[in-house]
PDB file of N, CA and C in Angstrom:
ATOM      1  N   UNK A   1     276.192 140.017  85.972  1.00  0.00           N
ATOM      2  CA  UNK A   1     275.049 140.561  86.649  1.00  0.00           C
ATOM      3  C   UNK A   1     275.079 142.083  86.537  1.00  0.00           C
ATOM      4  N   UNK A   2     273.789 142.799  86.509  1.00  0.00           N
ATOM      5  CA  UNK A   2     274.136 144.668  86.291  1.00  0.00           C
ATOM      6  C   UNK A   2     274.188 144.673  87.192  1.00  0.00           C
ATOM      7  N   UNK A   3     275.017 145.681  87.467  1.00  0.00           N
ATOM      8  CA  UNK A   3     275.100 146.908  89.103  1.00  0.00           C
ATOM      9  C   UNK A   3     274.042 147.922  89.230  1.00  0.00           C
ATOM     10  N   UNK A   4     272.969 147.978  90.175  1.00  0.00           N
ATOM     11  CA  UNK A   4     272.222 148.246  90.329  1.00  0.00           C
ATOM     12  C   UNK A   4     272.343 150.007  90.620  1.00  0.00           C
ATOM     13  N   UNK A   5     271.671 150.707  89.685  1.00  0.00           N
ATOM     14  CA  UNK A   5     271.814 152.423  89.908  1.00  0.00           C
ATOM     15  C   UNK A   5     270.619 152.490  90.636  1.00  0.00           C
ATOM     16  N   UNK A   6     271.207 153.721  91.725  1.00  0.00           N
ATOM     17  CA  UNK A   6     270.707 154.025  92.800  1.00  0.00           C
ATOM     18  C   UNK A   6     269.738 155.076  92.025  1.00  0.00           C
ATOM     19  N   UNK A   7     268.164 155.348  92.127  1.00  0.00           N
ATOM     20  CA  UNK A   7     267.061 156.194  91.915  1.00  0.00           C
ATOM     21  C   UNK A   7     267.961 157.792  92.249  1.00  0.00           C
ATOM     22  N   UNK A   8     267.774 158.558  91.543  1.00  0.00           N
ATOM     23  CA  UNK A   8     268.333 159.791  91.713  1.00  0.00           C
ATOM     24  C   UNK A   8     267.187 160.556  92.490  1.00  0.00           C
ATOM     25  N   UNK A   9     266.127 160.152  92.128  1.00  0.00           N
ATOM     26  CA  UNK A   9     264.500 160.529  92.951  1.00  0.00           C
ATOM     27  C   UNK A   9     264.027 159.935  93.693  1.00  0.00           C
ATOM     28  N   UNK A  10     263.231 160.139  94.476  1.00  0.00           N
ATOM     29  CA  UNK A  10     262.311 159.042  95.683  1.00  0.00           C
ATOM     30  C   UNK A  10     261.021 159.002  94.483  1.00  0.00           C
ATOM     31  N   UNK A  11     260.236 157.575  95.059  1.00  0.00           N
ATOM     32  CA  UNK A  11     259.080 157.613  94.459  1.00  0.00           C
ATOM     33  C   UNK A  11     258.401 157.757  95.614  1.00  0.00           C
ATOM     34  N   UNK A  12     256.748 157.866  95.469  1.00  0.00           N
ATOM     35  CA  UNK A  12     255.901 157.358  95.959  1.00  0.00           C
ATOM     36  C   UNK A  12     254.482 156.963  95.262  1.00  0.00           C
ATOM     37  N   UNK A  13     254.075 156.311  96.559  1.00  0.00           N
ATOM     38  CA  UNK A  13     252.783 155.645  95.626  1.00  0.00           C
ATOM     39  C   UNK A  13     251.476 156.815  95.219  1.00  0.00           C
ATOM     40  N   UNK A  14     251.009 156.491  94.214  1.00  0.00           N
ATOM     41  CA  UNK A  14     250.400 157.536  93.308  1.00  0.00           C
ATOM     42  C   UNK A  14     249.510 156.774  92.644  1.00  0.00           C
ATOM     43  N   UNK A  15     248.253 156.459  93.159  1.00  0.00           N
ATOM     44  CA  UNK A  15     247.264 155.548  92.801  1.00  0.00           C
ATOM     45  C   UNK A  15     245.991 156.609  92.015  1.00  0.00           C
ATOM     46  N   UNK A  16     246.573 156.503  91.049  1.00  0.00           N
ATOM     47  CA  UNK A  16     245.489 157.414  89.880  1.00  0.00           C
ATOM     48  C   UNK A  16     245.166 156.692  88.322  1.00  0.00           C
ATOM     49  N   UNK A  17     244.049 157.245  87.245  1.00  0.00           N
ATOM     50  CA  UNK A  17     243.973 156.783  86.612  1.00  0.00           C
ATOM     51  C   UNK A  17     244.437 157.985  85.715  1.00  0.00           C
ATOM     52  N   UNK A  18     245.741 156.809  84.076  1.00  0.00           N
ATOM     53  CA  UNK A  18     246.020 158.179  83.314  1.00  0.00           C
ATOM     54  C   UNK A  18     245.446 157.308  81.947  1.00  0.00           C
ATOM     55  N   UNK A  19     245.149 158.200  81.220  1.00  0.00           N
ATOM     56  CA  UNK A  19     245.105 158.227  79.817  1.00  0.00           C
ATOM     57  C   UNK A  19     246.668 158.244  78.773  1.00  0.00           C
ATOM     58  N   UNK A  20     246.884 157.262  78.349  1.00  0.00           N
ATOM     59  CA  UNK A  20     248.416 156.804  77.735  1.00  0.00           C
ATOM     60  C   UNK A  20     248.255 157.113  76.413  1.00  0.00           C
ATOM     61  N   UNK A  21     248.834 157.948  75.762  1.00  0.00           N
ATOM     62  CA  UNK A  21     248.614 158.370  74.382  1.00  0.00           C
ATOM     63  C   UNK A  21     250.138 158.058  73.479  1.00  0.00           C
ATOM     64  N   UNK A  22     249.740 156.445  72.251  1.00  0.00           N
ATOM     65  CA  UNK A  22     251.540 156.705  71.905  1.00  0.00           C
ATOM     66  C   UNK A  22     251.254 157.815  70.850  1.00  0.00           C
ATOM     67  N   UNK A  23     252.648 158.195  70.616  1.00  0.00           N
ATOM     68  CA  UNK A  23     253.205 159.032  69.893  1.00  0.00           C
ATOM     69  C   UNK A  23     253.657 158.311  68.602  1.00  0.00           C
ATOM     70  N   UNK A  24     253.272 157.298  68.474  1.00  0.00           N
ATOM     71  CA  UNK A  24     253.670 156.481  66.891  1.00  0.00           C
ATOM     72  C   UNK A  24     252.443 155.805  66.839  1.00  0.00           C
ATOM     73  N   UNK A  25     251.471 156.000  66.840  1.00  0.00           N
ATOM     74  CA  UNK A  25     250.113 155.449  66.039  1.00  0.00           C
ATOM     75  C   UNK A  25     249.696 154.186  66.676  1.00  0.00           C
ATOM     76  N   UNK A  26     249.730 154.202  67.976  1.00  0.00           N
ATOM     77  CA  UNK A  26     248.693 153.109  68.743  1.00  0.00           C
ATOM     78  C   UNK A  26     248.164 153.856  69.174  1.00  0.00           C
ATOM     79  N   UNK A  27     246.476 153.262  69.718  1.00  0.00           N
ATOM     80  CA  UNK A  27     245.228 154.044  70.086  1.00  0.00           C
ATOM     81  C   UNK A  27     245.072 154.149  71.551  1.00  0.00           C
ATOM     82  N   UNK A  28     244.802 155.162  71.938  1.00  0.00           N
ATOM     83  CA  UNK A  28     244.770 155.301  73.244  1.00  0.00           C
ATOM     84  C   UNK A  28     244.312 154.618  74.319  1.00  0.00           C
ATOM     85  N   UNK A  29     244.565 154.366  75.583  1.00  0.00           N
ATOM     86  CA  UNK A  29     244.218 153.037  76.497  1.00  0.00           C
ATOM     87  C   UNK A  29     243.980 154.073  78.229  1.00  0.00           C
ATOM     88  N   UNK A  30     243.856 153.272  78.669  1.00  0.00           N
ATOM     89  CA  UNK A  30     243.596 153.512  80.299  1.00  0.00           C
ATOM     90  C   UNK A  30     244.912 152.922  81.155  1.00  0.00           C
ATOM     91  N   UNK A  31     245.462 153.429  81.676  1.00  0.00           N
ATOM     92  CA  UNK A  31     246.087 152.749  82.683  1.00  0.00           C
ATOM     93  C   UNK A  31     246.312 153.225  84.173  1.00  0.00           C
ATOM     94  N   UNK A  32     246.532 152.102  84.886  1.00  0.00           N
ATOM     95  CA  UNK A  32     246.809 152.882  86.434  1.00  0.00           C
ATOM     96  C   UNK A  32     247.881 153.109  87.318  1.00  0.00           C
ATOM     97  N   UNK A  33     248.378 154.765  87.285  1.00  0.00           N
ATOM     98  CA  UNK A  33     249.184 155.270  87.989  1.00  0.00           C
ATOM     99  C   UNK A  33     249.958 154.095  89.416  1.00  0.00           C
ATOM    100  N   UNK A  34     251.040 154.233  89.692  1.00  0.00           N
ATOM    101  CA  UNK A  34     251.701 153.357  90.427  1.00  0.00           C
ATOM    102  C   UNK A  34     252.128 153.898  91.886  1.00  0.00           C
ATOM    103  N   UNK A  35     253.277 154.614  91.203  1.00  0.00           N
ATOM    104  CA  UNK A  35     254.385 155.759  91.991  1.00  0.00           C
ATOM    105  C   UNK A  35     254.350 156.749  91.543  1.00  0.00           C
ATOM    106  N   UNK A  36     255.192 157.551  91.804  1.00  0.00           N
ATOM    107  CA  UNK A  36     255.438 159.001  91.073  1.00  0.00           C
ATOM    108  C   UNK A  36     256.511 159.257  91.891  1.00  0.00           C
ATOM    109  N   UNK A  37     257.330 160.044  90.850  1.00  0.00           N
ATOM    110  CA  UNK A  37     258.679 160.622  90.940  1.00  0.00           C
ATOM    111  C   UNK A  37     259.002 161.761  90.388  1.00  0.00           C
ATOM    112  N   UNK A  38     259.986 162.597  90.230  1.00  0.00           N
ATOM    113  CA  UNK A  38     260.305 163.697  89.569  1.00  0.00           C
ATOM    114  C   UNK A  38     260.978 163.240  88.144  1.00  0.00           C
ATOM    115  N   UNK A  39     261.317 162.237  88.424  1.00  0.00           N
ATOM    116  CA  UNK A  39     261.584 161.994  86.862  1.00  0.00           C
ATOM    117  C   UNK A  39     260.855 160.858  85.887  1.00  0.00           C
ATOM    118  N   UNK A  40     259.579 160.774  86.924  1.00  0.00           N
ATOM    119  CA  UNK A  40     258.982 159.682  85.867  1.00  0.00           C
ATOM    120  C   UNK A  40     257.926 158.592  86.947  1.00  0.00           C
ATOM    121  N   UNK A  41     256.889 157.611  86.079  1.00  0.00           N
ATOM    122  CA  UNK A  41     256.211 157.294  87.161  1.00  0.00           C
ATOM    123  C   UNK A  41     256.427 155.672  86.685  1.00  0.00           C
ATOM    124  N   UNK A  42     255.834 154.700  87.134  1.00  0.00           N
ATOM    125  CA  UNK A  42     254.920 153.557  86.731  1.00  0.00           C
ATOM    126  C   UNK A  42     253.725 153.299  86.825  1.00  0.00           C
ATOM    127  N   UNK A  43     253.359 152.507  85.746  1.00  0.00           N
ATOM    128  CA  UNK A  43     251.882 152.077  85.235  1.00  0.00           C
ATOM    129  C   UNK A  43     251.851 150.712  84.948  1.00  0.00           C
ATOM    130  N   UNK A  44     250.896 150.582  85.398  1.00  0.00           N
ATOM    131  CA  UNK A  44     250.036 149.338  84.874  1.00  0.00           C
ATOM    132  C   UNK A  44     248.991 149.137  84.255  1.00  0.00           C
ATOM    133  N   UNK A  45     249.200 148.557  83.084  1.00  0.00           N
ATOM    134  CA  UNK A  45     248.614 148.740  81.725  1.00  0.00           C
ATOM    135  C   UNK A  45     247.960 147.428  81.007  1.00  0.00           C
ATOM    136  N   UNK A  46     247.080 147.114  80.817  1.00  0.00           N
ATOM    137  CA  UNK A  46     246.571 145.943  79.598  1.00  0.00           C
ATOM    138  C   UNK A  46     247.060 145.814  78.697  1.00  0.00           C
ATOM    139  N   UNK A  47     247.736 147.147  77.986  1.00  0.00           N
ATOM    140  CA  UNK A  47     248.219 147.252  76.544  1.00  0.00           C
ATOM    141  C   UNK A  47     250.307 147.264  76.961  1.00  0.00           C
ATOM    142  N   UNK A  48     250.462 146.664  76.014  1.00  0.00           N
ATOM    143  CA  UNK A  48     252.209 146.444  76.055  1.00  0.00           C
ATOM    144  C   UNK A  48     252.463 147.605  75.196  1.00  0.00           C
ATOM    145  N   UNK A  49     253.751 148.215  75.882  1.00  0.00           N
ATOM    146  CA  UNK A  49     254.314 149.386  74.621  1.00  0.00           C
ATOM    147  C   UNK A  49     255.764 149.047  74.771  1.00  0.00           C
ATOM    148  N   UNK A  50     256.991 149.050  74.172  1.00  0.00           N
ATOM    149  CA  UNK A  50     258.536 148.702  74.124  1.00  0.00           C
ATOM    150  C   UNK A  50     259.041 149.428  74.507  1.00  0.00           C
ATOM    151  N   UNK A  51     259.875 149.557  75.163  1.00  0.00           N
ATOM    152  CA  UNK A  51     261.261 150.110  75.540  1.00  0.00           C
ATOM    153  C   UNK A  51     261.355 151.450  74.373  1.00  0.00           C
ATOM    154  N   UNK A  52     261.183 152.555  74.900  1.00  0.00           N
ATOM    155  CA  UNK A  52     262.065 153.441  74.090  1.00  0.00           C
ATOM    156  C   UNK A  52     260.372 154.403  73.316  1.00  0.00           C
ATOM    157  N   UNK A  53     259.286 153.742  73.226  1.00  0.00           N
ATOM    158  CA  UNK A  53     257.918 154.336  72.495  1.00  0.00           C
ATOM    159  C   UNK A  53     257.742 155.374  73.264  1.00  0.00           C
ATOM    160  N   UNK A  54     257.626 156.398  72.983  1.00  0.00           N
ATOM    161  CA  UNK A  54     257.312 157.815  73.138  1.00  0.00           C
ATOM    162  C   UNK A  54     255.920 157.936  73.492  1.00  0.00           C
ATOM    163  N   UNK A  55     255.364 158.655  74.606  1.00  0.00           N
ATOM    164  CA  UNK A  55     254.322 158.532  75.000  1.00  0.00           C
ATOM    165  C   UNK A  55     253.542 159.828  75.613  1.00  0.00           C
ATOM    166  N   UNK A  56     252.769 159.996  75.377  1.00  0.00           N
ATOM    167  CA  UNK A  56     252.079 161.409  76.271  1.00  0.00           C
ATOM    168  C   UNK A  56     250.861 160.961  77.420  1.00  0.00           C
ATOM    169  N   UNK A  57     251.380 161.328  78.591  1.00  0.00           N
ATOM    170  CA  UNK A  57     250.205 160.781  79.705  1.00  0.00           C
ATOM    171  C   UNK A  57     249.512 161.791  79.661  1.00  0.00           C
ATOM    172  N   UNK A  58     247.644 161.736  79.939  1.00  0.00           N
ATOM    173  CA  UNK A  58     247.552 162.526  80.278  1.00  0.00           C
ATOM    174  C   UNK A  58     246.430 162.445  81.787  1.00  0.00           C
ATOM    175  N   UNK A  59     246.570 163.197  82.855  1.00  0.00           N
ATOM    176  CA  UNK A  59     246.084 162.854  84.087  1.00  0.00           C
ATOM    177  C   UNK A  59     245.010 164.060  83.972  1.00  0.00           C
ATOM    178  N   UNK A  60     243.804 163.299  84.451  1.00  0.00           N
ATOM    179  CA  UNK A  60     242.531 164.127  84.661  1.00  0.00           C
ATOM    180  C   UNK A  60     241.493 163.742  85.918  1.00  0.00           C
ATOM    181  N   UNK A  61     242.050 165.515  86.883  1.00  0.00           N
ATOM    182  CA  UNK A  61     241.083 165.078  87.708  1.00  0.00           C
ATOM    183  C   UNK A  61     239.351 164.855  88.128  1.00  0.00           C
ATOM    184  N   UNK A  62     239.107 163.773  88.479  1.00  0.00           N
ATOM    185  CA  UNK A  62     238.221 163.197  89.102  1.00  0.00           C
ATOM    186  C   UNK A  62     237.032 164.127  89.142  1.00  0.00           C
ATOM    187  N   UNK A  63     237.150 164.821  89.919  1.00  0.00           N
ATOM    188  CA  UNK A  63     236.112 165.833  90.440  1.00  0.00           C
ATOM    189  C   UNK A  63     235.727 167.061  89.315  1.00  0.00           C
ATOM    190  N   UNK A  64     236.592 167.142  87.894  1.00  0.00           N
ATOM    191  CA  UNK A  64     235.896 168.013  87.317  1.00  0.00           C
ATOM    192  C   UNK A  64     236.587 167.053  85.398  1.00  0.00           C
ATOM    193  N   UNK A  65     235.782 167.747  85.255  1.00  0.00           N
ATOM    194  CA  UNK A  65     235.653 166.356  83.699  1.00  0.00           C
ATOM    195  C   UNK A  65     235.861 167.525  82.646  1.00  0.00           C
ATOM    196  N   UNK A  66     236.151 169.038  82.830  1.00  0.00           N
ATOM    197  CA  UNK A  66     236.687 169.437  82.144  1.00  0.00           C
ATOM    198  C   UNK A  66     238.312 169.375  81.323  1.00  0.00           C
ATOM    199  N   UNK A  67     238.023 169.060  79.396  1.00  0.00           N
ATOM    200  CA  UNK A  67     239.604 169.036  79.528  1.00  0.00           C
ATOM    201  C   UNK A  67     240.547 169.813  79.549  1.00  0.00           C
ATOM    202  N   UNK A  68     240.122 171.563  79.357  1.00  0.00           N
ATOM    203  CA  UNK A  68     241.553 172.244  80.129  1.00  0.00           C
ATOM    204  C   UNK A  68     241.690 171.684  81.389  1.00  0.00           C
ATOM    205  N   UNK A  69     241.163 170.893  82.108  1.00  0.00           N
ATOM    206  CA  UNK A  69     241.850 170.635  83.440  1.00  0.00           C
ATOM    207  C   UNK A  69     242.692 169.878  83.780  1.00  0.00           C
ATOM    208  N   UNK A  70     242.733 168.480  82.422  1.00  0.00           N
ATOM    209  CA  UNK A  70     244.125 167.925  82.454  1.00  0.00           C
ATOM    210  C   UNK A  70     245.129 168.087  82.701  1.00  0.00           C
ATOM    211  N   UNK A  71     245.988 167.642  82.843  1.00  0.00           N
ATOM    212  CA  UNK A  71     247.929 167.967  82.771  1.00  0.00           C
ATOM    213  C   UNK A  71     248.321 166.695  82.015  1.00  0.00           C
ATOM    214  N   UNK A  72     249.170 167.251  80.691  1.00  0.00           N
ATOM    215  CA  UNK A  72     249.916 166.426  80.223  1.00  0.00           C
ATOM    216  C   UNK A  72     251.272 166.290  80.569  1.00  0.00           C
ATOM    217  N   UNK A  73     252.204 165.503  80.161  1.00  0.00           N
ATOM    218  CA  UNK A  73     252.677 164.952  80.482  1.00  0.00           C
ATOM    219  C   UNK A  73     253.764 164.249  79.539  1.00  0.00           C
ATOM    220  N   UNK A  74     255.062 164.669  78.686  1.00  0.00           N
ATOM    221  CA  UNK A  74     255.356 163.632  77.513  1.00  0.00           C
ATOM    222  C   UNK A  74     256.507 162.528  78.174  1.00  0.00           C
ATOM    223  N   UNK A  75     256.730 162.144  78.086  1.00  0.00           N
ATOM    224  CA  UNK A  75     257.436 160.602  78.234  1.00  0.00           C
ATOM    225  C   UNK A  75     258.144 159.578  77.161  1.00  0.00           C
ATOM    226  N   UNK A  76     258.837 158.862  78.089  1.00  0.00           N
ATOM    227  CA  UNK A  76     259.462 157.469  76.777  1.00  0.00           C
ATOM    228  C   UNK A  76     259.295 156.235  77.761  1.00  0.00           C
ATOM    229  N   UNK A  77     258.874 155.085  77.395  1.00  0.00           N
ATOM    230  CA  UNK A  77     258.687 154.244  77.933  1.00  0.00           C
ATOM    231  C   UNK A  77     260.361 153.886  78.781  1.00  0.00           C
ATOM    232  N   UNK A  78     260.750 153.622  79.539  1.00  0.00           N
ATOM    233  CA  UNK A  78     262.025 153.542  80.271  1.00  0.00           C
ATOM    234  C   UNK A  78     262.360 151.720  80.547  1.00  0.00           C
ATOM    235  N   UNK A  79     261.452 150.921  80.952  1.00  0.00           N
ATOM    236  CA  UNK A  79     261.358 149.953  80.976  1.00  0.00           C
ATOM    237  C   UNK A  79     260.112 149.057  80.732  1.00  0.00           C
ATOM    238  N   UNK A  80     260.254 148.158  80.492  1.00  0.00           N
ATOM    239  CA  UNK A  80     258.843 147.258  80.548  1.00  0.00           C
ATOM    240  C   UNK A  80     258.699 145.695  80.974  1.00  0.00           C
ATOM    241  N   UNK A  81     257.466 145.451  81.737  1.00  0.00           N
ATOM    242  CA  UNK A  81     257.745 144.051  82.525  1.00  0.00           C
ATOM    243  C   UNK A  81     256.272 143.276  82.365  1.00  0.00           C
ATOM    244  N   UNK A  82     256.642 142.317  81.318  1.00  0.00           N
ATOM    245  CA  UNK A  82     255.245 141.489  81.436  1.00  0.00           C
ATOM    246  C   UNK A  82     254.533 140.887  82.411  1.00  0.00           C
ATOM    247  N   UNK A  83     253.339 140.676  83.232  1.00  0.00           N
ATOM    248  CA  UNK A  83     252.839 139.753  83.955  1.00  0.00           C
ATOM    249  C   UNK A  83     251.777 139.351  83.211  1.00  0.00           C
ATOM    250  N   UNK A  84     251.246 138.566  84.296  1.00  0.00           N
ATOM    251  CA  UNK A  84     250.220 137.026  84.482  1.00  0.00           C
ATOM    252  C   UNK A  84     249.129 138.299  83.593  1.00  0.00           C
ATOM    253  N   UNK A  85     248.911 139.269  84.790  1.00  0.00           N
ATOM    254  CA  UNK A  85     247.084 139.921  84.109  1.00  0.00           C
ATOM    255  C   UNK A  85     247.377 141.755  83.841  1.00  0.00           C
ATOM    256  N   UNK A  86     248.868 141.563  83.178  1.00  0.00           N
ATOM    257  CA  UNK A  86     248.796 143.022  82.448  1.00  0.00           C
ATOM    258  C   UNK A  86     250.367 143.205  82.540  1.00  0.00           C
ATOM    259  N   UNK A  87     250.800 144.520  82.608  1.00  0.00           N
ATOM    260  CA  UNK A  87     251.706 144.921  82.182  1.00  0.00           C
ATOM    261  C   UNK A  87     252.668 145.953  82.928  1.00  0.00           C
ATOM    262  N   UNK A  88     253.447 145.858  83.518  1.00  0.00           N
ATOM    263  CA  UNK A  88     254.215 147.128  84.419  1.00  0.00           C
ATOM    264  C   UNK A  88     254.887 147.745  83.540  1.00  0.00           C
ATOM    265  N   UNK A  89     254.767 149.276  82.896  1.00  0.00           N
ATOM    266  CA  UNK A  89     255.804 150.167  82.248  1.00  0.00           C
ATOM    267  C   UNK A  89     256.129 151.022  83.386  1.00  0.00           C
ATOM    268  N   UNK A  90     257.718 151.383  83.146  1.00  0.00           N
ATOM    269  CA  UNK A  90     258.302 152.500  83.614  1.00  0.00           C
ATOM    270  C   UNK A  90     258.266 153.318  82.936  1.00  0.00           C
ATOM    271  N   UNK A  91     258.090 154.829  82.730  1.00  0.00           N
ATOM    272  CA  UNK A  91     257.952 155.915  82.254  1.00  0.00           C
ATOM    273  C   UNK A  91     258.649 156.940  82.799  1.00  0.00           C
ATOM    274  N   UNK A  92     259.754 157.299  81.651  1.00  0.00           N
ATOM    275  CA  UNK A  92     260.517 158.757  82.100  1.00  0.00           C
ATOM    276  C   UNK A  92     259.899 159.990  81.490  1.00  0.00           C
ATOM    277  N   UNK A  93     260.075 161.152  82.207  1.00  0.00           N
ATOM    278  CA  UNK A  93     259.173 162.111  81.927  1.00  0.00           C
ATOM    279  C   UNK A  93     260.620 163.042  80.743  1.00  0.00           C
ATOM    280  N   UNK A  94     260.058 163.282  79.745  1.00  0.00           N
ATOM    281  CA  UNK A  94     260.734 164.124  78.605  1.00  0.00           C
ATOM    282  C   UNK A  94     261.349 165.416  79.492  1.00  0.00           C
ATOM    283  N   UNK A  95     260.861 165.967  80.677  1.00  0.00           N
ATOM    284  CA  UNK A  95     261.803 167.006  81.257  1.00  0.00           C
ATOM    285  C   UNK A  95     260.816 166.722  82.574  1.00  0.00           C
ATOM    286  N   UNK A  96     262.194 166.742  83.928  1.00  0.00           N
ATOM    287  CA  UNK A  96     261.859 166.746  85.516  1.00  0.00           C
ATOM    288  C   UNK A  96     261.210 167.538  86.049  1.00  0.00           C
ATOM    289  N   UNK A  97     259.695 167.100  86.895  1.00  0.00           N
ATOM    290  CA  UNK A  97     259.006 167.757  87.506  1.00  0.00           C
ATOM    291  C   UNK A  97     259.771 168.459  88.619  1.00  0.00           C
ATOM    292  N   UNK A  98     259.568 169.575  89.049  1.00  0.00           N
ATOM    293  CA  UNK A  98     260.075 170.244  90.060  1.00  0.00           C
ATOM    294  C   UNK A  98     258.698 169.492  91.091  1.00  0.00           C
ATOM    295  N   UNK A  99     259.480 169.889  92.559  1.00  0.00           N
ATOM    296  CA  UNK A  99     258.746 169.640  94.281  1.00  0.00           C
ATOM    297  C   UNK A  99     257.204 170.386  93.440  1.00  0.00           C
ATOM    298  N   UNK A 100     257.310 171.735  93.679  1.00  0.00           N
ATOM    299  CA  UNK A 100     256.083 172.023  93.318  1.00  0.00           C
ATOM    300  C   UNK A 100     254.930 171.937  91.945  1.00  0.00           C
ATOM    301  N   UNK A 101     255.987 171.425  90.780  1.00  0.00           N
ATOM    302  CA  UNK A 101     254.601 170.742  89.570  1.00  0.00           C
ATOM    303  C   UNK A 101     254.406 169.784  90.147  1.00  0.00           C
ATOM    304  N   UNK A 102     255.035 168.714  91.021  1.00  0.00           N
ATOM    305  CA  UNK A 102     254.358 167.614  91.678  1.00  0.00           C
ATOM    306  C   UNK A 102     253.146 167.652  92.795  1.00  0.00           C
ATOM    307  N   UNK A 103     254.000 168.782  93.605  1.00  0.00           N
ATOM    308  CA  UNK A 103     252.625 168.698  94.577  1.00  0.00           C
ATOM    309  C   UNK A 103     251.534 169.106  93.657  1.00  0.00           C
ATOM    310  N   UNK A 104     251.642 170.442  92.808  1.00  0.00           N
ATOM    311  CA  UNK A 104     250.409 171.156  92.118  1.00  0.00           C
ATOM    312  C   UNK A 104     249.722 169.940  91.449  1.00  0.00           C
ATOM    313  N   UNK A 105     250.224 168.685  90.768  1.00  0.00           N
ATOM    314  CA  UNK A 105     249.664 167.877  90.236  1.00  0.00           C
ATOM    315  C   UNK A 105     249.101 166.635  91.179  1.00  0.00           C
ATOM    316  N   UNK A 106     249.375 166.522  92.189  1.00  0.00           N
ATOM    317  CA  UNK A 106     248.904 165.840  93.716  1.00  0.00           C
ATOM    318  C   UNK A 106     247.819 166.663  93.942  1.00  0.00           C
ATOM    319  N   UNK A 107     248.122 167.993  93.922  1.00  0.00           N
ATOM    320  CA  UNK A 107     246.458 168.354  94.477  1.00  0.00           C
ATOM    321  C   UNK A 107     245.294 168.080  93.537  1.00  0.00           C
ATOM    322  N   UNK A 108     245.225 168.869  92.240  1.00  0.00           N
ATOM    323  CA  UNK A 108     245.022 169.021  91.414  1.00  0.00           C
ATOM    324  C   UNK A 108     243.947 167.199  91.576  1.00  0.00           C
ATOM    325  N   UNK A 109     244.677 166.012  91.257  1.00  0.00           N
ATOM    326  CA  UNK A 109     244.330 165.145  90.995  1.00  0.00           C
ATOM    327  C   UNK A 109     243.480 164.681  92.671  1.00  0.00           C
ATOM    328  N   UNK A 110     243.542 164.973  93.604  1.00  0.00           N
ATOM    329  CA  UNK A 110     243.112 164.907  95.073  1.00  0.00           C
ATOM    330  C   UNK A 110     243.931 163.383  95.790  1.00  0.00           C
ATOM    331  N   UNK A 111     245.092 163.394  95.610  1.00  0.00           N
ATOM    332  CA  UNK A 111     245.941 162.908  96.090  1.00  0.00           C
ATOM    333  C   UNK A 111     246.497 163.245  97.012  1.00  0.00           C
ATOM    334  N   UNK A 112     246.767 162.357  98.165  1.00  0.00           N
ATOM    335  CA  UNK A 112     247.579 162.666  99.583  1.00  0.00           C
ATOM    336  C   UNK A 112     249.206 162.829  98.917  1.00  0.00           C
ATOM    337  N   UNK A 113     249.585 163.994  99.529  1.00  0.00           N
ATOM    338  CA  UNK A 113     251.611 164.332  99.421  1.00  0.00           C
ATOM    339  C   UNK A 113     251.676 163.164 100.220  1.00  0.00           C
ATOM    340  N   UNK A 114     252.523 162.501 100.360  1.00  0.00           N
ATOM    341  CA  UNK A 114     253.682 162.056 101.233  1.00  0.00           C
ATOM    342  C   UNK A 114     254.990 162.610 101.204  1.00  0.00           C
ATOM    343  N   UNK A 115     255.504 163.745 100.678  1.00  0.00           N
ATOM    344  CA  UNK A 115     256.839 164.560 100.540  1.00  0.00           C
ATOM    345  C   UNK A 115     256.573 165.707 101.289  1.00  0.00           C
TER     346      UNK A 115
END
């Protein structure tokens, strides 16, 4: 049985929509934000990506549809879990958000902190 590693980060829930871009030539998809952490979030996705696919999120807020207003985001898929009507990926972020790129990206997107 594995021994279960303890999260080095807290998550929380982070109910947003991101734009999933791979980095090896699949076409871009929609998926929806889960949690969020400093080192990475989960999504739930229609589209399956493997263990290890390199990925660029990118989150755009709501209220203005300009795209300098995005924040990207690069990543590697960390885990992945099939269900019934889609797909749970874990996503580690290529380098750790600090307290404040998180909140700045909580506001930014009009998300409640819970931290």
């Amino acid at each position: 049985m594995k021994k279960l590693v303890p999260r080095k980060f807290d998550r929380n829930r982070f109910l947003v929509d991101v734009e999933v871009r791979s980095l090896e030539g699949v076409s871009p998809f929609t998926a929806h934000a889960l949690d969020l952490g400093q080192s990475g979030l989960a999504i739930f996705a229609r589209r399956f990506l493997p263990v290890g696919h390199p990925v660029e999120l990118v989150f755009r807020p709501a209220r203005k549809a300009e795209p300098a207003d995005a924040c990207t985001i690069f990543g590697r898929v960390a885990n992945a879990r099939v269900e019934s009507d889609g797909n749970v990926l874990g996503i580690y972020f290529a380098k750790e958000l600090s307290d404040s790129e998180i909140k700045s990206l909580e506001s930014a997107l009009g998300v409640n902190s819970r931290r």
